[in-house]
PDB file of N, CA and C in Angstrom:
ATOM      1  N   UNK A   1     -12.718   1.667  -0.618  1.00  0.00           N
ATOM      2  CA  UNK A   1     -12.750   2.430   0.606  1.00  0.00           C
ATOM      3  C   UNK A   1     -13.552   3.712   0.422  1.00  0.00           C
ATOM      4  N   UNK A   2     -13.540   4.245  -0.836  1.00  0.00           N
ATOM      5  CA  UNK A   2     -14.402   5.438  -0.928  1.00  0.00           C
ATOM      6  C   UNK A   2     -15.700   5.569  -0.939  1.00  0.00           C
ATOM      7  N   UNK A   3     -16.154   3.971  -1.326  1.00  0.00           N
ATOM      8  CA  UNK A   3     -17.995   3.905  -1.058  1.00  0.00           C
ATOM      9  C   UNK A   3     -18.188   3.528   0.044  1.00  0.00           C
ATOM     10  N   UNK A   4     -17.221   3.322   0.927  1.00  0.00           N
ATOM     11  CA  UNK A   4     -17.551   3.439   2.863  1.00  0.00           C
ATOM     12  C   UNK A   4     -17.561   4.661   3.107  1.00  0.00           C
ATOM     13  N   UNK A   5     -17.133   5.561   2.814  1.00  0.00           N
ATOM     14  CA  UNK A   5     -17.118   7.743   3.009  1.00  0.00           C
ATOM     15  C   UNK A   5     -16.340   7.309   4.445  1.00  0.00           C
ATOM     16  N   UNK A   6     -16.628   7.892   5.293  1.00  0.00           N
ATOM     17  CA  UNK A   6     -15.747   8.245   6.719  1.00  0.00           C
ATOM     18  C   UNK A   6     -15.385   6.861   7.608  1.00  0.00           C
ATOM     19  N   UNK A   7     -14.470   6.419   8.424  1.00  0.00           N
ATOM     20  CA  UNK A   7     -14.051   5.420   8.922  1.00  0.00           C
ATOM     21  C   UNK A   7     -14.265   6.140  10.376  1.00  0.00           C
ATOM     22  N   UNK A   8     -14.348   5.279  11.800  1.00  0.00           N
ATOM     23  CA  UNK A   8     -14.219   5.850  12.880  1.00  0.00           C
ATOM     24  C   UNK A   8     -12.386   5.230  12.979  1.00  0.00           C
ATOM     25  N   UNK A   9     -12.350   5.549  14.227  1.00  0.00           N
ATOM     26  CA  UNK A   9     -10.685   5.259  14.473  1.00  0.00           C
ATOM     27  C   UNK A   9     -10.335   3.980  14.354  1.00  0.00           C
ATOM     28  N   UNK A  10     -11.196   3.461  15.209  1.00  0.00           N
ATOM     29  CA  UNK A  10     -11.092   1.807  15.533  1.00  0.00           C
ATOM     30  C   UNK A  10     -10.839   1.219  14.081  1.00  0.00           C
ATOM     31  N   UNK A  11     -11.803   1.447  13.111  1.00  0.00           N
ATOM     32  CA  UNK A  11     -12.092   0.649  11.678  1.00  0.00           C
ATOM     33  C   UNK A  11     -10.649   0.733  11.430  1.00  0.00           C
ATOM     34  N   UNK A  12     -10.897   2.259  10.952  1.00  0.00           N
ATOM     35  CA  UNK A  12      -9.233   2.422  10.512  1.00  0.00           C
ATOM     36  C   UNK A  12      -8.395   1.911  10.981  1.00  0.00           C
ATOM     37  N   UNK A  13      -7.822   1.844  12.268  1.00  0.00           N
ATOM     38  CA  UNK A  13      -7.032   0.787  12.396  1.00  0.00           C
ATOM     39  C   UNK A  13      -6.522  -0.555  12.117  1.00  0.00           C
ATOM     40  N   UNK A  14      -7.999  -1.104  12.087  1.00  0.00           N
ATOM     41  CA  UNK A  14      -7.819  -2.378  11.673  1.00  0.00           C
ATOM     42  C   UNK A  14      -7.771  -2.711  10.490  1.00  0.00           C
ATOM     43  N   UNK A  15      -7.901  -1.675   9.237  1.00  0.00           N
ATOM     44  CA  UNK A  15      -7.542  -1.759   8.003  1.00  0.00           C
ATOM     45  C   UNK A  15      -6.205  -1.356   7.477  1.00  0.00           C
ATOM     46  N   UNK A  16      -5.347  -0.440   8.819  1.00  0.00           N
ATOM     47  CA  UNK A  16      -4.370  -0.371   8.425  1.00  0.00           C
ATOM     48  C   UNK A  16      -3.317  -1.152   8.766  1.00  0.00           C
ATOM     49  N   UNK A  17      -3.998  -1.881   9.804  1.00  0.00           N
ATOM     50  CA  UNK A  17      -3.346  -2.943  10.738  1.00  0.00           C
ATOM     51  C   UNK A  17      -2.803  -4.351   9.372  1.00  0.00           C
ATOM     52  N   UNK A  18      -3.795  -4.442   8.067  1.00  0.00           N
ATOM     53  CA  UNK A  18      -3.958  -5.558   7.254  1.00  0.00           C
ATOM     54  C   UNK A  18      -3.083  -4.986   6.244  1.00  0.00           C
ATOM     55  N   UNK A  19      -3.069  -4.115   6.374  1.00  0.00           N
ATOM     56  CA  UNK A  19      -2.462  -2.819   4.928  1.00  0.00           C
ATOM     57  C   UNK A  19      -1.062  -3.206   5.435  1.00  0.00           C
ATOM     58  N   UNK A  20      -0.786  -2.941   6.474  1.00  0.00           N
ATOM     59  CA  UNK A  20       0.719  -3.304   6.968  1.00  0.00           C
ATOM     60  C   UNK A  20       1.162  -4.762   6.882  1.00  0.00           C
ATOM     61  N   UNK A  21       0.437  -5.410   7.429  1.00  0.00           N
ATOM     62  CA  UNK A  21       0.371  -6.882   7.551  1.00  0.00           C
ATOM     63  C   UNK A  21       0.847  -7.452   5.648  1.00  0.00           C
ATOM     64  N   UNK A  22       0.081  -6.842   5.179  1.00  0.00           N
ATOM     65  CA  UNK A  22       0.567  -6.994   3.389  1.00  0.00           C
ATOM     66  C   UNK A  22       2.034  -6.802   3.098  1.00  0.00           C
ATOM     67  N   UNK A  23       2.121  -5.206   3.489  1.00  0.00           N
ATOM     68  CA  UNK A  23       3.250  -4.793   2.800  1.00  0.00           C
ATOM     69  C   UNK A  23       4.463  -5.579   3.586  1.00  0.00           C
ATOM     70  N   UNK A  24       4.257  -5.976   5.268  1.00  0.00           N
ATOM     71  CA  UNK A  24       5.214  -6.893   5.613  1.00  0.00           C
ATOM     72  C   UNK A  24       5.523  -8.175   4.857  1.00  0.00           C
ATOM     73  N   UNK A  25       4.416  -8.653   4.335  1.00  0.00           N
ATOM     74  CA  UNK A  25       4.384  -9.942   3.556  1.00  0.00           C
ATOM     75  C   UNK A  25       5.386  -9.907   2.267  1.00  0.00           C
ATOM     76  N   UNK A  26       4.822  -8.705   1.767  1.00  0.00           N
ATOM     77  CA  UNK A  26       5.981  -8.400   0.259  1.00  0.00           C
ATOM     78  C   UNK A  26       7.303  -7.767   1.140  1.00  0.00           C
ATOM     79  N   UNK A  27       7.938  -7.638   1.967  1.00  0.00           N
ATOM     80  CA  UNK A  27       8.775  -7.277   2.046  1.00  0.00           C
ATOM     81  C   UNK A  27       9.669  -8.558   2.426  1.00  0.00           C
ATOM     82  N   UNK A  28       9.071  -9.284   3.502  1.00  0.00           N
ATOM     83  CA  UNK A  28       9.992 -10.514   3.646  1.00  0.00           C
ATOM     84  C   UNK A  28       9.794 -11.190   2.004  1.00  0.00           C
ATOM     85  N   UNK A  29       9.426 -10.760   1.353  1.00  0.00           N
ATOM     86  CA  UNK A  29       9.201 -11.978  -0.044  1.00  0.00           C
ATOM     87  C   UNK A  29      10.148 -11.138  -1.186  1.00  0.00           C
ATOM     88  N   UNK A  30      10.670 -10.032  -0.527  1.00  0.00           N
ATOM     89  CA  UNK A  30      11.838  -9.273  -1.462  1.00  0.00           C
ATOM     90  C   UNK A  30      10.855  -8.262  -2.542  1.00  0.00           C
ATOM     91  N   UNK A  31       9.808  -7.829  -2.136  1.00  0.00           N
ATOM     92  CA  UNK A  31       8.549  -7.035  -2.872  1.00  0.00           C
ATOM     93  C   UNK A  31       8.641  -5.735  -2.920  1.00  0.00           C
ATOM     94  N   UNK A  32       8.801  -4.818  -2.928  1.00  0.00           N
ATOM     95  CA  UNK A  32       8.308  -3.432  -2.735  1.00  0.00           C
ATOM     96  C   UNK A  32       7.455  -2.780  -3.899  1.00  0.00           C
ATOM     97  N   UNK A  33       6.273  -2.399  -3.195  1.00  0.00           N
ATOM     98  CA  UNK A  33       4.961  -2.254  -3.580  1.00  0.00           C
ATOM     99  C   UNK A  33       5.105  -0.541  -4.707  1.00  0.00           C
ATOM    100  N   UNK A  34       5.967   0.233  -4.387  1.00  0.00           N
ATOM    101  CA  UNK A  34       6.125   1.517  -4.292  1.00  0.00           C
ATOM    102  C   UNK A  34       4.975   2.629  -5.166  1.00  0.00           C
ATOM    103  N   UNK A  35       3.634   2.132  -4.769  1.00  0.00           N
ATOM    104  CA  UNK A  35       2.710   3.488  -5.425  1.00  0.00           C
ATOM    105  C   UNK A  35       2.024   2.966  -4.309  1.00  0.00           C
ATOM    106  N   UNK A  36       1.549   2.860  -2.763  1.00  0.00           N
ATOM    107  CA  UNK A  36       0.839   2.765  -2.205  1.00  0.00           C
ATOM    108  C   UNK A  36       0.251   3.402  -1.318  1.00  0.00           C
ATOM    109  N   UNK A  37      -0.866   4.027  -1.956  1.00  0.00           N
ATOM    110  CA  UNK A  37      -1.982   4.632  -1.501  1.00  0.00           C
ATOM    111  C   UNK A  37      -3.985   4.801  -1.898  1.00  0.00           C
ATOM    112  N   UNK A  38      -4.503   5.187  -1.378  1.00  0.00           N
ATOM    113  CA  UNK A  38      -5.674   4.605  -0.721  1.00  0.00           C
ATOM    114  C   UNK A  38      -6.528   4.454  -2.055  1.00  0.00           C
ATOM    115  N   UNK A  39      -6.094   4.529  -2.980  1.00  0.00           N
ATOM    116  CA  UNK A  39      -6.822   4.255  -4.170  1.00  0.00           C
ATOM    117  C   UNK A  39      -6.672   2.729  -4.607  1.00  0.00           C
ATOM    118  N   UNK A  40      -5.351   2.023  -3.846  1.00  0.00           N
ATOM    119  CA  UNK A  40      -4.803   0.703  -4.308  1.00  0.00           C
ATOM    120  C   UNK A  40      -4.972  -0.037  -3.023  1.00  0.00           C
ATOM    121  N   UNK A  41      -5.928   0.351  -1.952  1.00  0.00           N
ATOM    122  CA  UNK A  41      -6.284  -0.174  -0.925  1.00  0.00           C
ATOM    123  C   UNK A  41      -7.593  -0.112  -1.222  1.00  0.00           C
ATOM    124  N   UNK A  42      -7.738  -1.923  -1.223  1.00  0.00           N
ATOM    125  CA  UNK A  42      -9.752  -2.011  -1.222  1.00  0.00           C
ATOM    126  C   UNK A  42     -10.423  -2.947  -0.385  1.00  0.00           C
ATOM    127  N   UNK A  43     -11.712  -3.430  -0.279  1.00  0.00           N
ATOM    128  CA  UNK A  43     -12.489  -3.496   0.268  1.00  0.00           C
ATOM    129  C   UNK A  43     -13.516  -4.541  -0.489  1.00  0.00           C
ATOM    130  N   UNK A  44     -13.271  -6.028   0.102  1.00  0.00           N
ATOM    131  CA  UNK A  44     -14.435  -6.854  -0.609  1.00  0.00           C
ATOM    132  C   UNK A  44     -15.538  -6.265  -0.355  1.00  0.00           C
ATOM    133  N   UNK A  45     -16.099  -5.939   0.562  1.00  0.00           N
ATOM    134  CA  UNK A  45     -17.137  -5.612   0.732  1.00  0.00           C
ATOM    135  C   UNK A  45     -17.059  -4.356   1.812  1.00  0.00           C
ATOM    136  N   UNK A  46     -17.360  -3.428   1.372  1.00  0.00           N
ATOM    137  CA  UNK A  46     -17.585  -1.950   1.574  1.00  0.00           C
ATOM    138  C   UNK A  46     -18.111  -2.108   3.700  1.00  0.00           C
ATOM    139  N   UNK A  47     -19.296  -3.220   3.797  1.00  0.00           N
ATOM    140  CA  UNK A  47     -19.570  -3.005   5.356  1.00  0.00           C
ATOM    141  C   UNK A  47     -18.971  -3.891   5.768  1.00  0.00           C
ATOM    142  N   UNK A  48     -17.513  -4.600   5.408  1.00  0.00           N
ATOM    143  CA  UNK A  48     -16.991  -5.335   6.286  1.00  0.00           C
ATOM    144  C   UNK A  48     -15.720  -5.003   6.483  1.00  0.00           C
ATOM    145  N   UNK A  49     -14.579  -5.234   7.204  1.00  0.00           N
ATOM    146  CA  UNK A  49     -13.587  -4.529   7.369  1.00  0.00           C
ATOM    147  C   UNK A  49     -12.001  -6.068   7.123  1.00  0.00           C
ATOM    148  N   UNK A  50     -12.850  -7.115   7.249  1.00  0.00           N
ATOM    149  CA  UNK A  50     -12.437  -8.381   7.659  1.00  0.00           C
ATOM    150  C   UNK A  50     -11.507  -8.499   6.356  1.00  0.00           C
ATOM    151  N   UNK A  51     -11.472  -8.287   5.128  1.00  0.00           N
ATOM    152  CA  UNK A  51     -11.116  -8.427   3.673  1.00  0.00           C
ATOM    153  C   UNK A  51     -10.213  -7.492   3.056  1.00  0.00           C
ATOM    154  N   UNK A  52      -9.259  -6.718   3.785  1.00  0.00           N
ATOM    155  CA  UNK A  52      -8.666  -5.894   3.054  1.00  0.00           C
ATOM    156  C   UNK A  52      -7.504  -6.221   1.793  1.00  0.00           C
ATOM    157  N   UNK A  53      -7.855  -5.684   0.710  1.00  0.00           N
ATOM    158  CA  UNK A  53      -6.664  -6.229  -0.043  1.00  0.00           C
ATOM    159  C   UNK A  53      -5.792  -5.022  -0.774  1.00  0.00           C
ATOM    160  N   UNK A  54      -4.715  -5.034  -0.929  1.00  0.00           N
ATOM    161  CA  UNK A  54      -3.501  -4.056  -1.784  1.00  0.00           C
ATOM    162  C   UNK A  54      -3.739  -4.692  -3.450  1.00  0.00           C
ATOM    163  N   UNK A  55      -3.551  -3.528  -4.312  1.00  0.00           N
ATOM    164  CA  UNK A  55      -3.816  -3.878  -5.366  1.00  0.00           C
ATOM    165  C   UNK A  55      -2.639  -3.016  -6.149  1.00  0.00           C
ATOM    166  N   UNK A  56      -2.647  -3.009  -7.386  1.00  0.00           N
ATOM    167  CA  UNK A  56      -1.773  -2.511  -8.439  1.00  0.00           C
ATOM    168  C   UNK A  56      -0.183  -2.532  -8.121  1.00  0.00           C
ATOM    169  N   UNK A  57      -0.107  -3.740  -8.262  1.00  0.00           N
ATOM    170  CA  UNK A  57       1.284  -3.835  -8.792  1.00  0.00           C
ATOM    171  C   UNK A  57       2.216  -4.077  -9.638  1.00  0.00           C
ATOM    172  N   UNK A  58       1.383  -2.745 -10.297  1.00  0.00           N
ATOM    173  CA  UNK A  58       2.440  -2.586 -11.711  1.00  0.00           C
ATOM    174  C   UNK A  58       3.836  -2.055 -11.564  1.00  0.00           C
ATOM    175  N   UNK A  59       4.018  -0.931 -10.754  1.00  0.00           N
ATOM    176  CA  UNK A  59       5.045  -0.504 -10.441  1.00  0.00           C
ATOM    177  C   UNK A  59       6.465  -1.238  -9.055  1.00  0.00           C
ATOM    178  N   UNK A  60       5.861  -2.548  -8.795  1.00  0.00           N
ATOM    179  CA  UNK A  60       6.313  -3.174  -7.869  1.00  0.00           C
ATOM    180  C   UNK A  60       7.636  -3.700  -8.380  1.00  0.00           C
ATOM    181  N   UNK A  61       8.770  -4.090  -7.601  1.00  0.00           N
ATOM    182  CA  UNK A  61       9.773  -3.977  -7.876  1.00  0.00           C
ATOM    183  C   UNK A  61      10.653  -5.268  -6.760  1.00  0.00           C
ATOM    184  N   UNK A  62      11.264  -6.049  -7.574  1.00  0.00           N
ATOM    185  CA  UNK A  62      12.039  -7.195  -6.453  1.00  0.00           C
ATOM    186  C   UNK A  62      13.108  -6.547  -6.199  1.00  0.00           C
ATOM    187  N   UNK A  63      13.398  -6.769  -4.812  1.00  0.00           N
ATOM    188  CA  UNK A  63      15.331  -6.073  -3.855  1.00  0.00           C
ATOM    189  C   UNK A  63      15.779  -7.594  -4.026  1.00  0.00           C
ATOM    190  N   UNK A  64      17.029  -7.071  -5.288  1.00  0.00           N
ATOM    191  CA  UNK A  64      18.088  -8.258  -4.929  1.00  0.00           C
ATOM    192  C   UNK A  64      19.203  -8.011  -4.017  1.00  0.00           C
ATOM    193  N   UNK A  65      20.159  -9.022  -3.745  1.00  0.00           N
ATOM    194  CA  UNK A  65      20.914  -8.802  -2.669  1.00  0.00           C
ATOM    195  C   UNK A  65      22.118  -8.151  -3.496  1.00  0.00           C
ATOM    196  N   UNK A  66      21.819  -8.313  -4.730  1.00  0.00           N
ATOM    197  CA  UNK A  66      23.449  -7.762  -5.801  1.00  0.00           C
ATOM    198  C   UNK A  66      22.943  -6.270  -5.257  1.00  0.00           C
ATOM    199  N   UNK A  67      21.965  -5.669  -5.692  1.00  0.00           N
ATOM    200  CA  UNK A  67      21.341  -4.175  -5.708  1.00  0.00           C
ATOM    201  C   UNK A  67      20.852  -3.885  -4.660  1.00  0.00           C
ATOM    202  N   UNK A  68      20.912  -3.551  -3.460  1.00  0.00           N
ATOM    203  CA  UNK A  68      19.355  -3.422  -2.436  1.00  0.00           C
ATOM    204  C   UNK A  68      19.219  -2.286  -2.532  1.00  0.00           C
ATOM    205  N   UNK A  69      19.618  -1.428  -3.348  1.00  0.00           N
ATOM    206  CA  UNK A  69      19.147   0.830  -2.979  1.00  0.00           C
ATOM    207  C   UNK A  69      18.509   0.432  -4.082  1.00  0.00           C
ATOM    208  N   UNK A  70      17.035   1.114  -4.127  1.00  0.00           N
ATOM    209  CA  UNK A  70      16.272   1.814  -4.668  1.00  0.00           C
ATOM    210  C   UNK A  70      16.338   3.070  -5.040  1.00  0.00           C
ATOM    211  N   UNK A  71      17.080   3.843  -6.519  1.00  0.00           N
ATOM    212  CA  UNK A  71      17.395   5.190  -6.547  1.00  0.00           C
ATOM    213  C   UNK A  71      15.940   5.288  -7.527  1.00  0.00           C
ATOM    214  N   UNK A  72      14.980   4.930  -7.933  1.00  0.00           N
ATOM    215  CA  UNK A  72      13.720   6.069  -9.260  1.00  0.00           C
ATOM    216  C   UNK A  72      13.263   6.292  -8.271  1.00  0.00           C
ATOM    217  N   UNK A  73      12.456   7.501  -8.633  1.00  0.00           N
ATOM    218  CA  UNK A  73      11.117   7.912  -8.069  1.00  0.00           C
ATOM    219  C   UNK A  73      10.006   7.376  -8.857  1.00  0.00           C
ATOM    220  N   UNK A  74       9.402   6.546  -8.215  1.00  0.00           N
ATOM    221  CA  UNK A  74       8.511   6.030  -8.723  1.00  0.00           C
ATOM    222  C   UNK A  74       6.756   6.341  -7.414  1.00  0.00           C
ATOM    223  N   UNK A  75       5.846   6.230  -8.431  1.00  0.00           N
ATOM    224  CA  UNK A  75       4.754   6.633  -7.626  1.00  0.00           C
ATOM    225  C   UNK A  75       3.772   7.695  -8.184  1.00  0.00           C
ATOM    226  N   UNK A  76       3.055   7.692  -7.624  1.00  0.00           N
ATOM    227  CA  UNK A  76       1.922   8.683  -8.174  1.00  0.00           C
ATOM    228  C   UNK A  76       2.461   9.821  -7.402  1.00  0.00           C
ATOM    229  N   UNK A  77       2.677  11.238  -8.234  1.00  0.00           N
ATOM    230  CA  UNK A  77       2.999  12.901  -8.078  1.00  0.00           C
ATOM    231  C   UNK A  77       2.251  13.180  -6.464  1.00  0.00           C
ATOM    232  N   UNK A  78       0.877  12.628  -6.455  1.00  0.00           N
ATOM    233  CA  UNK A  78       0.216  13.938  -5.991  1.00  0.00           C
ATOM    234  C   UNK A  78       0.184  13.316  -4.478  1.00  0.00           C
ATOM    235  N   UNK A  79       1.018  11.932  -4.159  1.00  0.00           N
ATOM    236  CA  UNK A  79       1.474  11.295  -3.160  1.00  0.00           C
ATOM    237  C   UNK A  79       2.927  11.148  -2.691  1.00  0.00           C
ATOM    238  N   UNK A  80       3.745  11.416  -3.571  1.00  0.00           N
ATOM    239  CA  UNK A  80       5.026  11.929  -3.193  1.00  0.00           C
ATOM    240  C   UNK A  80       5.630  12.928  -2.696  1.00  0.00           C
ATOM    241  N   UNK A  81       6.129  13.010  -1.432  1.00  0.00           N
ATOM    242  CA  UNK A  81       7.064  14.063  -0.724  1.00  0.00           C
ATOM    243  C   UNK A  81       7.513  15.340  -1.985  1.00  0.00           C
ATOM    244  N   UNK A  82       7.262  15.768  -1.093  1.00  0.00           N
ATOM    245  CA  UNK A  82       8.023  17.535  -2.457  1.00  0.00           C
ATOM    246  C   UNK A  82       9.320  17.337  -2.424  1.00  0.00           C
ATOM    247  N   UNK A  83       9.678  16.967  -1.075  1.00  0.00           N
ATOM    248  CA  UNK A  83      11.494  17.038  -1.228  1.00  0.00           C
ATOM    249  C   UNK A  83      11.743  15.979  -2.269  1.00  0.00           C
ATOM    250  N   UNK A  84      11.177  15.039  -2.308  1.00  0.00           N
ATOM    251  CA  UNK A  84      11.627  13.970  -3.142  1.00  0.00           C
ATOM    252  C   UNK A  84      11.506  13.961  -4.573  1.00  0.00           C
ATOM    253  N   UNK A  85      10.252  15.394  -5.305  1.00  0.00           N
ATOM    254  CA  UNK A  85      10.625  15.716  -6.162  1.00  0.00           C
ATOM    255  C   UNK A  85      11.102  16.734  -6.577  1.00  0.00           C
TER     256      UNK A  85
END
């Protein structure tokens, strides 16, 4: 996304429209992604918008039904809420 530089509204949308569309996917599949931001959002090809994919899930994490709260903070610092750290 960063060798596209500026998005108009519309684009953006529709990349966040796929960005969501993902994270819905891992969520009905018991997924949570939890470092997601625009560095782990990419772009087959920089002039097309059609290809969006979520990446790095190292820090991803399955919700069982024994456990469903999520208590770490997990995530990259300089994207996490202050209250939360």
């Amino acid at each position: 996304m960063q060798k596209r530089g500026k998005f108009a509204e519309k684009d953006a949308a529709v990349v966040i429209k796929q960005v969501l569309s993902c994270i819905n996917f891992c969520h009905k599949n018991n997924i949570v992604h939890r470092d997601l931001k625009p560095e782990n959002i990419m772009l087959e090809d920089p002039k097309r918008l059609d290809n969006v994919k979520v990446i790095d899930f190292g820090t991803a994490a399955e919700i069982s039904s024994k456990n469903p709260i999520m208590n770490e903070i997990i995530g990259t610092p300089y994207y996490i809420a202050p209250e939360v750290l």
